[in-house]
C-alpha atoms as a PDB file:
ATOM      1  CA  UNK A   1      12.321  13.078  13.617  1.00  0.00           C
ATOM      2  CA  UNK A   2       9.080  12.727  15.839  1.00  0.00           C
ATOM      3  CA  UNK A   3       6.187   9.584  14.620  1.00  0.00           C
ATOM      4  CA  UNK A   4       4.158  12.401  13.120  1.00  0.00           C
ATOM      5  CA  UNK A   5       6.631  14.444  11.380  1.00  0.00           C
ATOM      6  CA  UNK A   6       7.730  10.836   9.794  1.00  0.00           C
ATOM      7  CA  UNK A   7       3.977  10.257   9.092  1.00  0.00           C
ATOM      8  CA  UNK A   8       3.261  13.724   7.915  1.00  0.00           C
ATOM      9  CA  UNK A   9       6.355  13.909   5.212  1.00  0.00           C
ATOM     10  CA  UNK A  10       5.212  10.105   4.037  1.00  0.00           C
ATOM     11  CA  UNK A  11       1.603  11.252   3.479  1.00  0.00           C
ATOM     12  CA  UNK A  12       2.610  14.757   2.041  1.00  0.00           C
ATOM     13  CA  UNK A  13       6.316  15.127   0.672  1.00  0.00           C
ATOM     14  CA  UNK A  14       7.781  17.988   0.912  1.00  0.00           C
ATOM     15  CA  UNK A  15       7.606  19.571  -3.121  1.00  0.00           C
ATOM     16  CA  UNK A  16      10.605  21.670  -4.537  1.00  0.00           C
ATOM     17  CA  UNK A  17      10.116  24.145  -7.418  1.00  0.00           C
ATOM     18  CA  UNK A  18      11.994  23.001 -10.366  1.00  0.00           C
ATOM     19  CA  UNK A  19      14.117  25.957 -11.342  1.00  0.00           C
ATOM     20  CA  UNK A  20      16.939  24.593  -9.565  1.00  0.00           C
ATOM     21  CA  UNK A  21      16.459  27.312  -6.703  1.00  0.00           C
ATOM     22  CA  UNK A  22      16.145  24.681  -3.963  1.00  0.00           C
ATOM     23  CA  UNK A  23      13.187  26.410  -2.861  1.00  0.00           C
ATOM     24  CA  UNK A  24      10.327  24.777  -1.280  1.00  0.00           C
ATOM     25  CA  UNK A  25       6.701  25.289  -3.049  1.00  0.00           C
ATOM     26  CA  UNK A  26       4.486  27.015  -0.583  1.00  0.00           C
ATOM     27  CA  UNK A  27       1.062  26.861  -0.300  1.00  0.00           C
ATOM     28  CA  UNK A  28      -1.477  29.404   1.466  1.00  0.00           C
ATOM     29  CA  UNK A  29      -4.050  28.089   3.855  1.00  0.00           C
ATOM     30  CA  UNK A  30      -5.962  30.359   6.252  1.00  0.00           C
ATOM     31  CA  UNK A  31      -6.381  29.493   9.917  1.00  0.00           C
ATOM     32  CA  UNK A  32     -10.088  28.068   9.311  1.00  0.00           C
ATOM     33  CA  UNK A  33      -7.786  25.196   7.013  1.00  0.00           C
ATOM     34  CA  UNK A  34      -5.156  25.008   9.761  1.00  0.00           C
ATOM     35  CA  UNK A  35      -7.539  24.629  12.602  1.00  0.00           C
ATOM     36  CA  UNK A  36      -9.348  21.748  10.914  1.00  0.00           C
ATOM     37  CA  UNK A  37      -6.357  19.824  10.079  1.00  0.00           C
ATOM     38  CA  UNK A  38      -5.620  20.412  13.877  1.00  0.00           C
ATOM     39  CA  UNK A  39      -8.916  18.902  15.058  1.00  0.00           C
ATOM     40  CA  UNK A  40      -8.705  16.176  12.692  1.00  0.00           C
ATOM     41  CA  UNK A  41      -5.390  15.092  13.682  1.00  0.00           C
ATOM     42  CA  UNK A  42      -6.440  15.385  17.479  1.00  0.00           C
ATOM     43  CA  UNK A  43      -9.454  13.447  16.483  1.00  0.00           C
ATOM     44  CA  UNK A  44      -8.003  10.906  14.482  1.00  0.00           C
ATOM     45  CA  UNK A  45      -7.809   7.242  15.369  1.00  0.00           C
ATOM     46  CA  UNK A  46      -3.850   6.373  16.992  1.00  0.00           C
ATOM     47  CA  UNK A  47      -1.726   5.006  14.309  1.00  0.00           C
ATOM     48  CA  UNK A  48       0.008   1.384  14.838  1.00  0.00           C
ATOM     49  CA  UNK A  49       3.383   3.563  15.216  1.00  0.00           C
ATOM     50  CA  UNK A  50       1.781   5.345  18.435  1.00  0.00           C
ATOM     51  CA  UNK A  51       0.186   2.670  19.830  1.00  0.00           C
ATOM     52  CA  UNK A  52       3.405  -0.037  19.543  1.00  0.00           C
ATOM     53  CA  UNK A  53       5.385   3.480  20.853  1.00  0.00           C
ATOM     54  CA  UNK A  54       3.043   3.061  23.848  1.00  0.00           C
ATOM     55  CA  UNK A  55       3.040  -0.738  24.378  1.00  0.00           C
ATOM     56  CA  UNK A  56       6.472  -0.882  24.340  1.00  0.00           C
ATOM     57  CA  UNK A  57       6.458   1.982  26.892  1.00  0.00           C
ATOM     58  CA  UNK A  58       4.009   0.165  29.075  1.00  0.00           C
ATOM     59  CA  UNK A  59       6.504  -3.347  28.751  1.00  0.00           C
ATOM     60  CA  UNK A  60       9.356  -1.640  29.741  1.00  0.00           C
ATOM     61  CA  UNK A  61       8.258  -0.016  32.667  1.00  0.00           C
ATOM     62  CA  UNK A  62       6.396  -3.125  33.717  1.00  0.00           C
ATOM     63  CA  UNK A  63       9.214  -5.104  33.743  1.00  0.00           C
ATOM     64  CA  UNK A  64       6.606  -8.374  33.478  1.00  0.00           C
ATOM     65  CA  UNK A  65       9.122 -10.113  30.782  1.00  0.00           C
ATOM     66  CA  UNK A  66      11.579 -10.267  34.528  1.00  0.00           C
ATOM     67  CA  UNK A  67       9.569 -13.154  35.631  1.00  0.00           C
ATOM     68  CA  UNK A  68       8.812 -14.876  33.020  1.00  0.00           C
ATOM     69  CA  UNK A  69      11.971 -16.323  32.576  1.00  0.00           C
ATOM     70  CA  UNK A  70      14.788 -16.068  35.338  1.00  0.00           C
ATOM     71  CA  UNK A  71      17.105 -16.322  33.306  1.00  0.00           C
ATOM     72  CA  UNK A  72      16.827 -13.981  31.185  1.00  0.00           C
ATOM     73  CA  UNK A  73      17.443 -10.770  30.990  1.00  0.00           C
ATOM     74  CA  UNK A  74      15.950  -7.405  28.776  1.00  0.00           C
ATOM     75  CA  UNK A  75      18.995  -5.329  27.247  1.00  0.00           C
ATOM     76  CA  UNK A  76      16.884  -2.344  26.722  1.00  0.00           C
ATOM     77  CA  UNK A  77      12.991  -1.477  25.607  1.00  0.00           C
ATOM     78  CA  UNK A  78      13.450  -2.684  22.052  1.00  0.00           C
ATOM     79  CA  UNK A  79      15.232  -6.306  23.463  1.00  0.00           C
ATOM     80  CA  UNK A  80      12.064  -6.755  25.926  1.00  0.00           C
ATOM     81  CA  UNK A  81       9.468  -5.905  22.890  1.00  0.00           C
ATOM     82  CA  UNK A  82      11.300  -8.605  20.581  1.00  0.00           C
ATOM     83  CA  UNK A  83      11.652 -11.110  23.331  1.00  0.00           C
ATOM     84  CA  UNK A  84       8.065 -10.431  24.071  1.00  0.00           C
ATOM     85  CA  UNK A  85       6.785 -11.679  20.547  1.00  0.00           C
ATOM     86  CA  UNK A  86       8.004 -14.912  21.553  1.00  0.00           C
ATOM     87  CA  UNK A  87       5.738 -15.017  24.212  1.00  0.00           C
ATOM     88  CA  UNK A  88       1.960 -15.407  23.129  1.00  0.00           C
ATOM     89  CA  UNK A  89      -0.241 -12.923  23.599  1.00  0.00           C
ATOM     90  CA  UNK A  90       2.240 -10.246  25.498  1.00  0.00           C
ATOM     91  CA  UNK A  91       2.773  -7.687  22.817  1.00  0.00           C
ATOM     92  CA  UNK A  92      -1.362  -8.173  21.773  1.00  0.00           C
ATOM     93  CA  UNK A  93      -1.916  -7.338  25.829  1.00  0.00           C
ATOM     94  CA  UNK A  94       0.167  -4.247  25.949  1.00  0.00           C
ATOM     95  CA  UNK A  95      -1.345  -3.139  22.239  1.00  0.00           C
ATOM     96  CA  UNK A  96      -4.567  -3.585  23.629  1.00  0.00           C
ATOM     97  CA  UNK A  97      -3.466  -1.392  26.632  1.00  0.00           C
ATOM     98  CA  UNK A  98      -2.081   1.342  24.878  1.00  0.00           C
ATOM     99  CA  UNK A  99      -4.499   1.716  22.226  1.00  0.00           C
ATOM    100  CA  UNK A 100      -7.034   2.208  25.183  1.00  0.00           C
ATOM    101  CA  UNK A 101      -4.518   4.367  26.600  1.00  0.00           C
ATOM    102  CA  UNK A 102      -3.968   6.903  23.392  1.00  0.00           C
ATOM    103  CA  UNK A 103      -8.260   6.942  23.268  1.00  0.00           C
ATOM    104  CA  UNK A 104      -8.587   7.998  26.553  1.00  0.00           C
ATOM    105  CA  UNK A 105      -6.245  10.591  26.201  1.00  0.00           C
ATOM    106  CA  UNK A 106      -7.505  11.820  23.227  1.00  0.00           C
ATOM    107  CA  UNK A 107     -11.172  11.760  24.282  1.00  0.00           C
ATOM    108  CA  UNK A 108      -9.886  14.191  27.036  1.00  0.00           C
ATOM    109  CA  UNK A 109      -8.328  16.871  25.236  1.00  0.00           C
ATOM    110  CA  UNK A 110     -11.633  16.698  23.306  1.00  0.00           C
ATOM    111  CA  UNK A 111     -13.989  17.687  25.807  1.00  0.00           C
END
């Protein structure tokens, strides 16, 4: 399941009828509704999910956590992100980075 289909069933769970059909209630919107909710989502501030999606991302592929300690050595994305908490100010850096990122991205499907 994608970050915003997670997101999207958290904020708005998906509502059965009660007959014991197993059918899902459906609701009519028109495409004036629809493309709203589209702009608004495009619009919208990046969510902590996206922007630590991002920052690790940007870690990874940076490979900076290689020097700072010869010694060790980064199983996979997720490994690097923990062992970068240990180090002060990494993960904040690459947040920082990746919520600039996401903005700049989003400002240019805007225009």
């Amino acid at each position: 399941m994608s970050i915003a289909d997670d997101e999207a069933e958290k904020a708005y769970p998906t509502e059965y009828w009660n007959d014991g059909s197993g059918c899902k209630k459906v609701f009519a919107a028109n495409t004036d509704d629809l493309q709203e909710a589209y702009i608004r989502g495009r619009e919208a501030p990046p969510s902590d999910v996206e922007v630590e999606a991002v920052a690790k991302k940007l870690l990874w592929t940076s490979r900076t956590w290689d020097g700072i300690d010869s010694d060790y050595q980064a199983k996979d994305e997720e490994d690097a992100w923990d062992y970068s908490g240990e180090i002060l100010g990494m993960r904040e850096c690459y947040a920082a980075q990746a919520r600039d990122l996401l903005e700049i991205a989003r400002r240019a499907v805007s225009e």
